[in-house]
PDB file of N, CA and C in Angstrom:
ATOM      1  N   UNK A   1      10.391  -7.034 -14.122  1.00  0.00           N
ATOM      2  CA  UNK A   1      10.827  -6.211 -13.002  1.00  0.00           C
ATOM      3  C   UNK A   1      10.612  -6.975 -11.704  1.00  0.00           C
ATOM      4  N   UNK A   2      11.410  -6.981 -10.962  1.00  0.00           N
ATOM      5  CA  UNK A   2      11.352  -7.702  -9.320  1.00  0.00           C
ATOM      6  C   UNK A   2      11.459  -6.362  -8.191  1.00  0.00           C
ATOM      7  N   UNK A   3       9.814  -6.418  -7.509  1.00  0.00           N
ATOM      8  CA  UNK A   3       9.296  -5.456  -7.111  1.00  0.00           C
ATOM      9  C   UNK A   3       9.972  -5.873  -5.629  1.00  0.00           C
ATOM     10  N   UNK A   4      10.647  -4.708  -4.812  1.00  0.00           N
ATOM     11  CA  UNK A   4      10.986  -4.381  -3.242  1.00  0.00           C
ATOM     12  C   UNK A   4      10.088  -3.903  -2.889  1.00  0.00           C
ATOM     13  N   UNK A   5      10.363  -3.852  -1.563  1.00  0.00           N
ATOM     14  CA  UNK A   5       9.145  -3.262  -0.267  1.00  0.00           C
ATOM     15  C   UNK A   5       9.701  -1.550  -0.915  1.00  0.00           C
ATOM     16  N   UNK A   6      10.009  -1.510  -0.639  1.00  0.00           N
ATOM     17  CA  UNK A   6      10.657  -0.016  -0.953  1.00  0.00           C
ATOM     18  C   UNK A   6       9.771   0.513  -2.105  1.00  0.00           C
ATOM     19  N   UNK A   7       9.330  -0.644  -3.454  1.00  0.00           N
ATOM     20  CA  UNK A   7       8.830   0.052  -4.241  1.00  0.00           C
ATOM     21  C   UNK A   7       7.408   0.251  -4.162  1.00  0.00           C
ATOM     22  N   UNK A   8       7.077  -0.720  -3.127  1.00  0.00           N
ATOM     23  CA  UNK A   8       5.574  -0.940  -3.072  1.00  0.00           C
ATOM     24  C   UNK A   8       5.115   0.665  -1.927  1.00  0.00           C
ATOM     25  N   UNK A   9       6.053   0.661  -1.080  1.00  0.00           N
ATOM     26  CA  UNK A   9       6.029   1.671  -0.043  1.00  0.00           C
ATOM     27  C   UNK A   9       5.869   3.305  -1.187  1.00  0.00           C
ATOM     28  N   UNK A  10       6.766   3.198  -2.332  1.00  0.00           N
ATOM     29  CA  UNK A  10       6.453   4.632  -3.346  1.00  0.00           C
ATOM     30  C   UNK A  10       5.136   4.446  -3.551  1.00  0.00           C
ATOM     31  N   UNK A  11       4.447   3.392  -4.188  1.00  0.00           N
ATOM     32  CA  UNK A  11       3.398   3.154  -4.511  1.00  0.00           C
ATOM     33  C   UNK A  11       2.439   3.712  -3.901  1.00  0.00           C
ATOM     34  N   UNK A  12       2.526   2.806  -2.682  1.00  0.00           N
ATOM     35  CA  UNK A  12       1.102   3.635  -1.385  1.00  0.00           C
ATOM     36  C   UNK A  12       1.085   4.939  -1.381  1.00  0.00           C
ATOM     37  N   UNK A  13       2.517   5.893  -1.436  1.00  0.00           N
ATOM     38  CA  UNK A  13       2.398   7.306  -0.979  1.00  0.00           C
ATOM     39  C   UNK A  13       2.127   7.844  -2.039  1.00  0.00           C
ATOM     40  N   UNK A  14       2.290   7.293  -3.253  1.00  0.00           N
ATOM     41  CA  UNK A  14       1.618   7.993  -4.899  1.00  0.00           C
ATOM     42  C   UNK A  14       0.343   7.502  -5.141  1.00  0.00           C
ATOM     43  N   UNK A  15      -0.602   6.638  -4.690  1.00  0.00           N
ATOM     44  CA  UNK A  15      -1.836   6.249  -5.001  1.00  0.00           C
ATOM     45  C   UNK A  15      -2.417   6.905  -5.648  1.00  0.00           C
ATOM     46  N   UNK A  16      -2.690   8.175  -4.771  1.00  0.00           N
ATOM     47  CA  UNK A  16      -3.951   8.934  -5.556  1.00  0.00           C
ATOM     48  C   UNK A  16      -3.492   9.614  -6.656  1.00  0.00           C
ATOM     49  N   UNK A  17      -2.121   9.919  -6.625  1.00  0.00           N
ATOM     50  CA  UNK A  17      -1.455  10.892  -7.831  1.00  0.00           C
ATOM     51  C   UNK A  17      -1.738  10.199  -8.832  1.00  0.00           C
ATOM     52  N   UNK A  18      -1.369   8.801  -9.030  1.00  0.00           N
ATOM     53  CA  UNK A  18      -1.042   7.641 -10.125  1.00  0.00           C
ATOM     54  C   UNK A  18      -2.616   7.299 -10.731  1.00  0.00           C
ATOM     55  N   UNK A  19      -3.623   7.376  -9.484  1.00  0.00           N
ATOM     56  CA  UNK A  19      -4.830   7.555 -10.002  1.00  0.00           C
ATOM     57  C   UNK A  19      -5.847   8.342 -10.796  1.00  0.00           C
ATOM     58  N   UNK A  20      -5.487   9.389 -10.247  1.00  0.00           N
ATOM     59  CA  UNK A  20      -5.607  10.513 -10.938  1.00  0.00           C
ATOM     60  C   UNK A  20      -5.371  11.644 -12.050  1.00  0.00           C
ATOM     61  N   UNK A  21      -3.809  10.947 -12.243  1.00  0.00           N
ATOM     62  CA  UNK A  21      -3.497  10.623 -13.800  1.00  0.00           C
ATOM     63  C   UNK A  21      -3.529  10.043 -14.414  1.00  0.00           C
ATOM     64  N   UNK A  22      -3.705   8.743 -14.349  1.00  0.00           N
ATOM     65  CA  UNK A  22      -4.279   7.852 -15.212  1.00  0.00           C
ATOM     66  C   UNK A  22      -5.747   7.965 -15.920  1.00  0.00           C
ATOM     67  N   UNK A  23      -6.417   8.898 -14.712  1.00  0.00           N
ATOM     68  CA  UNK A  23      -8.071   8.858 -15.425  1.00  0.00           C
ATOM     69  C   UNK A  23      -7.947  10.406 -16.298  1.00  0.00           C
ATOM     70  N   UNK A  24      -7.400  11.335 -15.923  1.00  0.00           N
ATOM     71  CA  UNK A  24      -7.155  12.617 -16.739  1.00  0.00           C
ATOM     72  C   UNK A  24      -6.317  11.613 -17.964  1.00  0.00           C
ATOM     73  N   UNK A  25      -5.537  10.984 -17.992  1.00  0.00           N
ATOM     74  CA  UNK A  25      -4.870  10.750 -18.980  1.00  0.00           C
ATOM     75  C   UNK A  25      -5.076   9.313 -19.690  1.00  0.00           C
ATOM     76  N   UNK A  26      -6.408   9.231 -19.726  1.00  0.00           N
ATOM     77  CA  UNK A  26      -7.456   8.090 -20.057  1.00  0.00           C
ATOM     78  C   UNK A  26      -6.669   6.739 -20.424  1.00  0.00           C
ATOM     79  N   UNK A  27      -5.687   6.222 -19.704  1.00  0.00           N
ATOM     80  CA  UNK A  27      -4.597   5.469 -19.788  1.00  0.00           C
ATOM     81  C   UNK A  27      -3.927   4.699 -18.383  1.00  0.00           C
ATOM     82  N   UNK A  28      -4.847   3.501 -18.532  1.00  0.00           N
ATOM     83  CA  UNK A  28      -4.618   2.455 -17.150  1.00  0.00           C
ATOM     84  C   UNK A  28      -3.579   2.425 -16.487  1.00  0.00           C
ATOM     85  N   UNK A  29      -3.289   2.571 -15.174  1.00  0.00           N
ATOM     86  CA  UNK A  29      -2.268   2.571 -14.593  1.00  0.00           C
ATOM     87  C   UNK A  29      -2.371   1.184 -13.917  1.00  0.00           C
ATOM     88  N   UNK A  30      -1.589  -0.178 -14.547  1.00  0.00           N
ATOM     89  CA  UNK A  30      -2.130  -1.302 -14.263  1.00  0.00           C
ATOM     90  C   UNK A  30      -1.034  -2.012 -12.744  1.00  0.00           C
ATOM     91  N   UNK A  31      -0.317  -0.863 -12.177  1.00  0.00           N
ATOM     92  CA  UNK A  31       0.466  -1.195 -10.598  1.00  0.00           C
ATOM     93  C   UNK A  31      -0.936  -0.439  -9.556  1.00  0.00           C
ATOM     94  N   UNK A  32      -0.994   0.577  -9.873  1.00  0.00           N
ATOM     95  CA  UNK A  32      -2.011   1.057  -9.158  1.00  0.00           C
ATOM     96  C   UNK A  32      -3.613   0.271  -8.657  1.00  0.00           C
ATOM     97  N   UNK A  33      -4.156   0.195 -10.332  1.00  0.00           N
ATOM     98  CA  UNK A  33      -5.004  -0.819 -10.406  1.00  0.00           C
ATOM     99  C   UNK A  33      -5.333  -2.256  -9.499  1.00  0.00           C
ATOM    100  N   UNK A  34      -3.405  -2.545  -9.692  1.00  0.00           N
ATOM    101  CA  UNK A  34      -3.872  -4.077  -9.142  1.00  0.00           C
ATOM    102  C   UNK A  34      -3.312  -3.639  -7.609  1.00  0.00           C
ATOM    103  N   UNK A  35      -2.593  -2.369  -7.069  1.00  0.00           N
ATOM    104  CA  UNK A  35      -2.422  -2.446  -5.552  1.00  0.00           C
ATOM    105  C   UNK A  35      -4.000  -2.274  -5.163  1.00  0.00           C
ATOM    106  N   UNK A  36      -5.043  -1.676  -6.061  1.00  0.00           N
ATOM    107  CA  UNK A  36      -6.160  -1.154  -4.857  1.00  0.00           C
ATOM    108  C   UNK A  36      -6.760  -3.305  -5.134  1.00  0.00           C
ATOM    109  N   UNK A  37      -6.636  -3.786  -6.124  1.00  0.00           N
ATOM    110  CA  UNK A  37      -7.095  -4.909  -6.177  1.00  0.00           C
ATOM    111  C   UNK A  37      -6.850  -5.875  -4.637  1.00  0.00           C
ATOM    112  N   UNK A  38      -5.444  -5.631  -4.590  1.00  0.00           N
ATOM    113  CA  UNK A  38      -5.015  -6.430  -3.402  1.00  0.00           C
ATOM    114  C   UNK A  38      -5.170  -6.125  -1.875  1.00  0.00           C
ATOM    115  N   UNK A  39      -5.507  -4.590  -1.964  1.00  0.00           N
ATOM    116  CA  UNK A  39      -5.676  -4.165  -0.789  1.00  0.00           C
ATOM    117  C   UNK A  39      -7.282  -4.416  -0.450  1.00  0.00           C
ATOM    118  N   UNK A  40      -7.970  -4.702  -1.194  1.00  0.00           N
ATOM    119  CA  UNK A  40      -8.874  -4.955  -1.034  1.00  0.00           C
ATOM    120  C   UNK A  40      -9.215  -6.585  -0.487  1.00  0.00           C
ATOM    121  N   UNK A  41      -7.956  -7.459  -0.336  1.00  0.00           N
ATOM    122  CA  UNK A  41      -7.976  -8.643  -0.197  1.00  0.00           C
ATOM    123  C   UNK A  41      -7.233  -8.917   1.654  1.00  0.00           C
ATOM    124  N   UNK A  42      -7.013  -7.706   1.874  1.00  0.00           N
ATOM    125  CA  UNK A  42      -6.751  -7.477   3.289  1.00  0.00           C
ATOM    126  C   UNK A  42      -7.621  -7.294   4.558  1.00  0.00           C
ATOM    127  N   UNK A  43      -7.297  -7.549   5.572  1.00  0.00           N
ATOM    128  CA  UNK A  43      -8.188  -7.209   6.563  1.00  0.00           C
ATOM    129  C   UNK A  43      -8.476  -5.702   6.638  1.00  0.00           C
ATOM    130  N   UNK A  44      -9.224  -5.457   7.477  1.00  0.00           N
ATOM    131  CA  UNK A  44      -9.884  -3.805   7.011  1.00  0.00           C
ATOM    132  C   UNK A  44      -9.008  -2.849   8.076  1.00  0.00           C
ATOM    133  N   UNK A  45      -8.547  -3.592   9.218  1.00  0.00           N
ATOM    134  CA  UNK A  45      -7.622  -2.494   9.738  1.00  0.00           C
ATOM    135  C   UNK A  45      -6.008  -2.423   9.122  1.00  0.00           C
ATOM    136  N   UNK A  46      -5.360  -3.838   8.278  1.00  0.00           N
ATOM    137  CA  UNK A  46      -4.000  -3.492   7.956  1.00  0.00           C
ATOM    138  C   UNK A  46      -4.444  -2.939   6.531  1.00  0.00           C
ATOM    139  N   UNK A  47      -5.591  -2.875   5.895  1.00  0.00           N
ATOM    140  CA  UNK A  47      -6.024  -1.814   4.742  1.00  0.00           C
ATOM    141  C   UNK A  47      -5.409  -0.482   5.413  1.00  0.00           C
ATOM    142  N   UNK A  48      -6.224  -0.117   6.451  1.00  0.00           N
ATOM    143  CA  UNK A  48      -6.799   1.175   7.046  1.00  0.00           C
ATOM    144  C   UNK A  48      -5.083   1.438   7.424  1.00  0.00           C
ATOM    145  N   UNK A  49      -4.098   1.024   8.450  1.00  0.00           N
ATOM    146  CA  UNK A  49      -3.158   1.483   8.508  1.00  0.00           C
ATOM    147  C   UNK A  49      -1.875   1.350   7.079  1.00  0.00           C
ATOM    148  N   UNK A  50      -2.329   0.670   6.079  1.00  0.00           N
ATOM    149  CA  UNK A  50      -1.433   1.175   5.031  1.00  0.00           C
ATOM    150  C   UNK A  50      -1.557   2.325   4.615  1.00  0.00           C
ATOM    151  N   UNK A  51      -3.295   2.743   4.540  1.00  0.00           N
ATOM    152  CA  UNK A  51      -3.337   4.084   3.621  1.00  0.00           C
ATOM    153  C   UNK A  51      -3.602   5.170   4.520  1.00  0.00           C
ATOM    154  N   UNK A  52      -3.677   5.085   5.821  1.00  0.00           N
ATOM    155  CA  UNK A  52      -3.416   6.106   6.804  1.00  0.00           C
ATOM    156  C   UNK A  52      -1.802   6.742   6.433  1.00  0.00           C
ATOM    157  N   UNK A  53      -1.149   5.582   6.997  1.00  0.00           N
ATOM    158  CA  UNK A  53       0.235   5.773   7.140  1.00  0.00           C
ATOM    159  C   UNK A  53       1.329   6.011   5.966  1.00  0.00           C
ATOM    160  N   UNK A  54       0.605   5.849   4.635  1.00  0.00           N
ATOM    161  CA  UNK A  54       1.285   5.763   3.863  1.00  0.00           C
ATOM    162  C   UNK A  54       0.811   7.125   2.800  1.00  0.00           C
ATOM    163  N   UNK A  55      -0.401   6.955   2.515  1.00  0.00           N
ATOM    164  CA  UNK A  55      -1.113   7.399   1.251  1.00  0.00           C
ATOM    165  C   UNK A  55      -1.704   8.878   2.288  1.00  0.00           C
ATOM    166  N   UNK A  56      -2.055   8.632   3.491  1.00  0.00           N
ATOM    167  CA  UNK A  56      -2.512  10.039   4.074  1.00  0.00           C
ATOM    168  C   UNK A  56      -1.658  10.324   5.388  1.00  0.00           C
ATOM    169  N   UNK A  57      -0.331   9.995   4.917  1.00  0.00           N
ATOM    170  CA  UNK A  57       1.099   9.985   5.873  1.00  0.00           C
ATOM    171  C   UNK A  57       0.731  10.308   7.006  1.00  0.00           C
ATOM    172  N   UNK A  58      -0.651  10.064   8.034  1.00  0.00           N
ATOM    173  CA  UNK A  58      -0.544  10.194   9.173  1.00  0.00           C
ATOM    174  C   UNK A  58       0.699   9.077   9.747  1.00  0.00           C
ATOM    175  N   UNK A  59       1.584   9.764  10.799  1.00  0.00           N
ATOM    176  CA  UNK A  59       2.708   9.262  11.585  1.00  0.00           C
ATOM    177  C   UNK A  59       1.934   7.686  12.299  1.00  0.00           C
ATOM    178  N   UNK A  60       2.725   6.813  12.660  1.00  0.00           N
ATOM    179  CA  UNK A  60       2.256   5.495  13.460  1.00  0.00           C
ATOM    180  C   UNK A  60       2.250   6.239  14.546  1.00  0.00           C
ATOM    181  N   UNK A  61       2.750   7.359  15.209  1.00  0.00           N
ATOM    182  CA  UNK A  61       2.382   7.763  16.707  1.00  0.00           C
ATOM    183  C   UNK A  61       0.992   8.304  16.696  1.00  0.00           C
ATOM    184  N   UNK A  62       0.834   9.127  15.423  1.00  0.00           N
ATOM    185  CA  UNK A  62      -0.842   9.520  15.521  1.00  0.00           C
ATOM    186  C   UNK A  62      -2.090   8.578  15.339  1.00  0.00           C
ATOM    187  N   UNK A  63      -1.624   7.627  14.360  1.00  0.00           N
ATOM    188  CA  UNK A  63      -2.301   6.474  14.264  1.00  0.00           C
ATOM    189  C   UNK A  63      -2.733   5.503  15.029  1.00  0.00           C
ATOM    190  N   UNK A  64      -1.540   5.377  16.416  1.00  0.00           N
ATOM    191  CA  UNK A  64      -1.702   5.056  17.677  1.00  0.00           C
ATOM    192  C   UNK A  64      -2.198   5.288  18.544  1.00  0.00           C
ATOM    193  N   UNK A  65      -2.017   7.199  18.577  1.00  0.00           N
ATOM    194  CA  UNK A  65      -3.328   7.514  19.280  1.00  0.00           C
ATOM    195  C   UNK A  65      -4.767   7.450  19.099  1.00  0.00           C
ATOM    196  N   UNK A  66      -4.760   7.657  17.765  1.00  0.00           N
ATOM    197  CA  UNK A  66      -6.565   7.435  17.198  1.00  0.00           C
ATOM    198  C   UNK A  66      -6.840   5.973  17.499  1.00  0.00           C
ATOM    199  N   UNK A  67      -6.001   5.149  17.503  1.00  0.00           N
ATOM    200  CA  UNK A  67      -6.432   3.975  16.919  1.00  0.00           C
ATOM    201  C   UNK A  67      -6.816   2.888  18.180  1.00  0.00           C
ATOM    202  N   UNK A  68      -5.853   3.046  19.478  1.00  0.00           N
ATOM    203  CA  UNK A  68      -5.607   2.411  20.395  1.00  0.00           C
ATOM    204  C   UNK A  68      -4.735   0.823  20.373  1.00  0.00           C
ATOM    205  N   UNK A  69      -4.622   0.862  19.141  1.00  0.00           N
ATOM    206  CA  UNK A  69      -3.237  -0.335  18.584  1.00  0.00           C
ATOM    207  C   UNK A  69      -2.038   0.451  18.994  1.00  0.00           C
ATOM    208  N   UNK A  70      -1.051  -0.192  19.585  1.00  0.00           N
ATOM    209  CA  UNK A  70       0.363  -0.003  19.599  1.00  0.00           C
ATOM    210  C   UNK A  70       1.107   0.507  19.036  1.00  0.00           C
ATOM    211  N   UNK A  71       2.352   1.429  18.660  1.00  0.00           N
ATOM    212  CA  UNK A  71       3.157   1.403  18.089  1.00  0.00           C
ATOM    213  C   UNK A  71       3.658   0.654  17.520  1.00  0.00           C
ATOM    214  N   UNK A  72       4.443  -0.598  17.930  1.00  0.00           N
ATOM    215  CA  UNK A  72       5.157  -1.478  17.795  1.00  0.00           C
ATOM    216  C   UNK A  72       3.869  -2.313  17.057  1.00  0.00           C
ATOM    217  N   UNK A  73       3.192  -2.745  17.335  1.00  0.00           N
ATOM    218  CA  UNK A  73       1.922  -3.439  16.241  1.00  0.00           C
ATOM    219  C   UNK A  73       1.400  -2.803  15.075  1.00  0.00           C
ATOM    220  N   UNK A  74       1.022  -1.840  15.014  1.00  0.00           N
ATOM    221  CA  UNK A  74       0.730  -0.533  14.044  1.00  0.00           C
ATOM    222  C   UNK A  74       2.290  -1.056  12.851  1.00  0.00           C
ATOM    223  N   UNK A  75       3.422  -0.828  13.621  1.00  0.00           N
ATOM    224  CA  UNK A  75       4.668  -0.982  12.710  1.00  0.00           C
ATOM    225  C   UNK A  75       5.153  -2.319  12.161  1.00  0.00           C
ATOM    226  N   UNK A  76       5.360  -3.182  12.941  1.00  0.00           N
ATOM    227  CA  UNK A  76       4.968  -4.695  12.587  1.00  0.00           C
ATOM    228  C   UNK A  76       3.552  -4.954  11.639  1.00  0.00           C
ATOM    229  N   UNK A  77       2.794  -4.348  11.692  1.00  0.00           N
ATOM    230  CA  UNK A  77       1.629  -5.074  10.598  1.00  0.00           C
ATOM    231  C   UNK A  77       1.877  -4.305   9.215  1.00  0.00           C
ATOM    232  N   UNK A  78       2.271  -3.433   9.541  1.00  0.00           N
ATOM    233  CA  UNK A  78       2.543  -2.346   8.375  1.00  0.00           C
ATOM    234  C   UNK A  78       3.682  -3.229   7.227  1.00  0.00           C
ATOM    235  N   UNK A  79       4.654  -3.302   8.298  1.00  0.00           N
ATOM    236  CA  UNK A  79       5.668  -4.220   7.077  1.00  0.00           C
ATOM    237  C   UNK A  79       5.250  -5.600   6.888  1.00  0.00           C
ATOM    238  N   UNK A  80       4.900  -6.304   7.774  1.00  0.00           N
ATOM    239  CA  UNK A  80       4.148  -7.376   6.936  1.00  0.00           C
ATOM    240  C   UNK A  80       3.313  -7.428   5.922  1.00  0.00           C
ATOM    241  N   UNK A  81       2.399  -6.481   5.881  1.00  0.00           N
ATOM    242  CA  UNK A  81       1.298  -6.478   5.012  1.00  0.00           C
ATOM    243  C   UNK A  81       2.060  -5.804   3.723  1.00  0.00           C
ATOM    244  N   UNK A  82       3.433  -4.908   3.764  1.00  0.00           N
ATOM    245  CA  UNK A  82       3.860  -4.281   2.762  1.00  0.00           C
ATOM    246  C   UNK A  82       4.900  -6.107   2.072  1.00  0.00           C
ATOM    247  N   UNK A  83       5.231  -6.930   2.793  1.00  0.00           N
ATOM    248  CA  UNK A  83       5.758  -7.784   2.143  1.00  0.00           C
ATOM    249  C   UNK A  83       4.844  -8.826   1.575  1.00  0.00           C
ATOM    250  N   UNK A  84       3.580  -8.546   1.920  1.00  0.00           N
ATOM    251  CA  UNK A  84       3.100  -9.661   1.476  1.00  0.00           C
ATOM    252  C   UNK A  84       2.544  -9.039  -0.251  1.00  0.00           C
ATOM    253  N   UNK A  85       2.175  -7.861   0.166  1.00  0.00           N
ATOM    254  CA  UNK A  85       2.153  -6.960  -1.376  1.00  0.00           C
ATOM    255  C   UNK A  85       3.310  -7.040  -2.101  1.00  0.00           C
ATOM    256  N   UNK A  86       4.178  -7.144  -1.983  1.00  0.00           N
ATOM    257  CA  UNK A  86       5.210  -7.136  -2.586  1.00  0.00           C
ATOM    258  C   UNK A  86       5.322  -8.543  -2.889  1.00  0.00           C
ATOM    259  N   UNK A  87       5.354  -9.817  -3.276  1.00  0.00           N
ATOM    260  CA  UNK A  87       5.109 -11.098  -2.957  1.00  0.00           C
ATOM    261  C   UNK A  87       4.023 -11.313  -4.042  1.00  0.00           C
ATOM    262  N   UNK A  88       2.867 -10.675  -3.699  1.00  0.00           N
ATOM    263  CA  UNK A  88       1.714 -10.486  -4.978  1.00  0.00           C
ATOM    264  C   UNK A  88       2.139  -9.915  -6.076  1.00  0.00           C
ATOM    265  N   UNK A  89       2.979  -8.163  -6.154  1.00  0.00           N
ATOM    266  CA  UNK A  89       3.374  -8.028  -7.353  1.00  0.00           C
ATOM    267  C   UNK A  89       4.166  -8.864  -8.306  1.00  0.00           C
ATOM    268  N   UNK A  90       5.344  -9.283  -6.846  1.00  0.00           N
ATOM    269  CA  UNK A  90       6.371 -10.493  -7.659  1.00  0.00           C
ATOM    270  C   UNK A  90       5.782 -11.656  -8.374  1.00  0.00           C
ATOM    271  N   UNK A  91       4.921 -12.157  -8.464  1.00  0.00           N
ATOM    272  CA  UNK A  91       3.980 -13.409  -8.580  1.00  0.00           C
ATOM    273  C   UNK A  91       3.098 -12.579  -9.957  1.00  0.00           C
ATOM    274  N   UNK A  92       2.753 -11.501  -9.728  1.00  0.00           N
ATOM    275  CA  UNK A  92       1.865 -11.091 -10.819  1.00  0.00           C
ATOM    276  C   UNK A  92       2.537 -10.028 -12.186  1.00  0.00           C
ATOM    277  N   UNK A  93       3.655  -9.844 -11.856  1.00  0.00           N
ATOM    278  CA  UNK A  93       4.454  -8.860 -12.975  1.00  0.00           C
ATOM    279  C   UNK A  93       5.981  -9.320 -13.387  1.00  0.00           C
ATOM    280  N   UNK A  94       5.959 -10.463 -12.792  1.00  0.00           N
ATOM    281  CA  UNK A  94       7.840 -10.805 -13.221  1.00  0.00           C
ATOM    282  C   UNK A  94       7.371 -11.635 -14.209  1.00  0.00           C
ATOM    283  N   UNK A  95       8.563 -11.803 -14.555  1.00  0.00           N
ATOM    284  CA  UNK A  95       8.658 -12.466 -16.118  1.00  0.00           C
ATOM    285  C   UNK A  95       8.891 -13.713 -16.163  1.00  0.00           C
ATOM    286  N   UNK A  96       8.393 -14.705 -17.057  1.00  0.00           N
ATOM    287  CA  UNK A  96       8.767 -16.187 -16.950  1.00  0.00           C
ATOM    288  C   UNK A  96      10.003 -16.509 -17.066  1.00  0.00           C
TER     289      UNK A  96
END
Protein backbone atom coordinates (compact mmCIF):
# COMPACT_ATOMS: atom_id res chain seq x y z
CA UNK A 1 0.00 0.00 0.00
CA UNK A 2 1.44 3.65 -0.78
CA UNK A 3 0.32 5.74 2.14
CA UNK A 4 -1.04 9.79 1.29
CA UNK A 5 -1.15 12.62 3.63
CA UNK A 6 -4.77 12.21 3.44
CA UNK A 7 -4.37 8.76 4.90
CA UNK A 8 -2.14 9.57 7.60
CA UNK A 9 -4.50 12.73 8.41
CA UNK A 10 -7.63 9.60 8.92
CA UNK A 11 -5.19 8.09 11.07
CA UNK A 12 -4.53 10.99 13.60
CA UNK A 13 -8.38 11.67 13.85
CA UNK A 14 -9.00 7.72 14.54
CA UNK A 15 -6.09 7.22 17.04
CA UNK A 16 -7.80 6.56 19.98
CA UNK A 17 -10.72 4.62 18.27
CA UNK A 18 -8.05 2.25 16.47
CA UNK A 19 -6.52 2.00 19.93
CA UNK A 20 -9.02 1.11 21.71
CA UNK A 21 -10.13 -1.53 19.60
CA UNK A 22 -7.39 -3.11 19.15
CA UNK A 23 -6.89 -3.65 23.01
CA UNK A 24 -10.80 -4.73 23.51
CA UNK A 25 -10.11 -6.81 20.52
CA UNK A 26 -6.75 -8.23 21.80
CA UNK A 27 -5.40 -7.79 18.18
CA UNK A 28 -2.42 -5.28 17.23
CA UNK A 29 -3.24 -2.51 15.31
CA UNK A 30 0.31 -2.32 13.71
CA UNK A 31 -0.51 1.58 11.64
CA UNK A 32 -1.54 2.86 14.89
CA UNK A 33 1.24 1.26 16.83
CA UNK A 34 3.90 2.50 14.63
CA UNK A 35 2.11 6.27 14.19
CA UNK A 36 2.39 6.65 18.18
CA UNK A 37 6.11 5.10 17.50
CA UNK A 38 6.93 8.01 15.20
CA UNK A 39 5.28 10.63 16.88
CA UNK A 40 7.21 10.04 19.50
CA UNK A 41 10.33 10.82 17.31
CA UNK A 42 9.04 14.45 16.90
CA UNK A 43 9.58 17.58 18.56
CA UNK A 44 7.12 17.99 21.47
CA UNK A 45 5.25 20.97 20.10
CA UNK A 46 4.66 19.51 16.25
CA UNK A 47 3.65 16.19 18.52
CA UNK A 48 1.35 18.52 20.55
CA UNK A 49 -0.21 20.34 17.43
CA UNK A 50 -0.83 17.03 15.47
CA UNK A 51 -2.89 15.56 18.23
CA UNK A 52 -4.50 18.80 19.32
CA UNK A 53 -5.55 19.47 15.86
CA UNK A 54 -6.18 16.31 14.65
CA UNK A 55 -6.97 13.55 17.29
CA UNK A 56 -8.67 16.32 19.80
CA UNK A 57 -9.86 18.46 16.59
CA UNK A 58 -9.18 21.59 18.43
CA UNK A 59 -9.38 24.27 15.26
CA UNK A 60 -5.60 25.94 14.36
CA UNK A 61 -7.50 29.27 15.36
CA UNK A 62 -7.99 27.85 18.92
CA UNK A 63 -4.71 26.34 18.99
CA UNK A 64 -3.39 29.74 18.15
CA UNK A 65 -4.92 31.27 20.71
CA UNK A 66 -3.76 28.88 23.50
CA UNK A 67 -0.64 28.48 22.03
CA UNK A 68 0.74 31.96 20.93
CA UNK A 69 2.24 30.28 17.55
CA UNK A 70 0.64 31.65 14.45
CA UNK A 71 -1.83 30.47 12.30
CA UNK A 72 0.04 30.26 9.33
CA UNK A 73 2.97 28.33 11.44
CA UNK A 74 0.58 26.14 13.49
CA UNK A 75 -0.60 25.18 9.60
CA UNK A 76 2.70 24.94 7.88
CA UNK A 77 4.17 22.62 10.66
CA UNK A 78 1.15 20.61 10.70
CA UNK A 79 1.59 19.55 7.01
CA UNK A 80 5.07 19.14 7.18
CA UNK A 81 5.18 16.98 10.00
CA UNK A 82 2.02 15.08 8.33
CA UNK A 83 4.48 14.51 5.19
CA UNK A 84 7.18 13.52 6.86
CA UNK A 85 4.84 10.69 8.56
CA UNK A 86 3.75 9.78 5.59
CA UNK A 87 7.41 9.25 4.13
CA UNK A 88 7.99 6.93 7.33
CA UNK A 89 4.92 4.83 6.58
CA UNK A 90 6.03 4.72 2.85
CA UNK A 91 9.56 3.46 3.86
CA UNK A 92 8.07 1.11 6.53
CA UNK A 93 4.87 -0.69 4.84
CA UNK A 94 5.36 -0.68 0.96
CA UNK A 95 6.36 -3.55 -0.65
CA UNK A 96 9.69 -4.51 -2.24
Amino acid sequence: MIYEEKDLKDLLVNLKDRKKEAKALDKPDKEAEFLEHCLNFLEPYEKDILIKTFSERISIRKYSARSGFSRNFISAQRDRSVRLLTKFFNVKFSSP
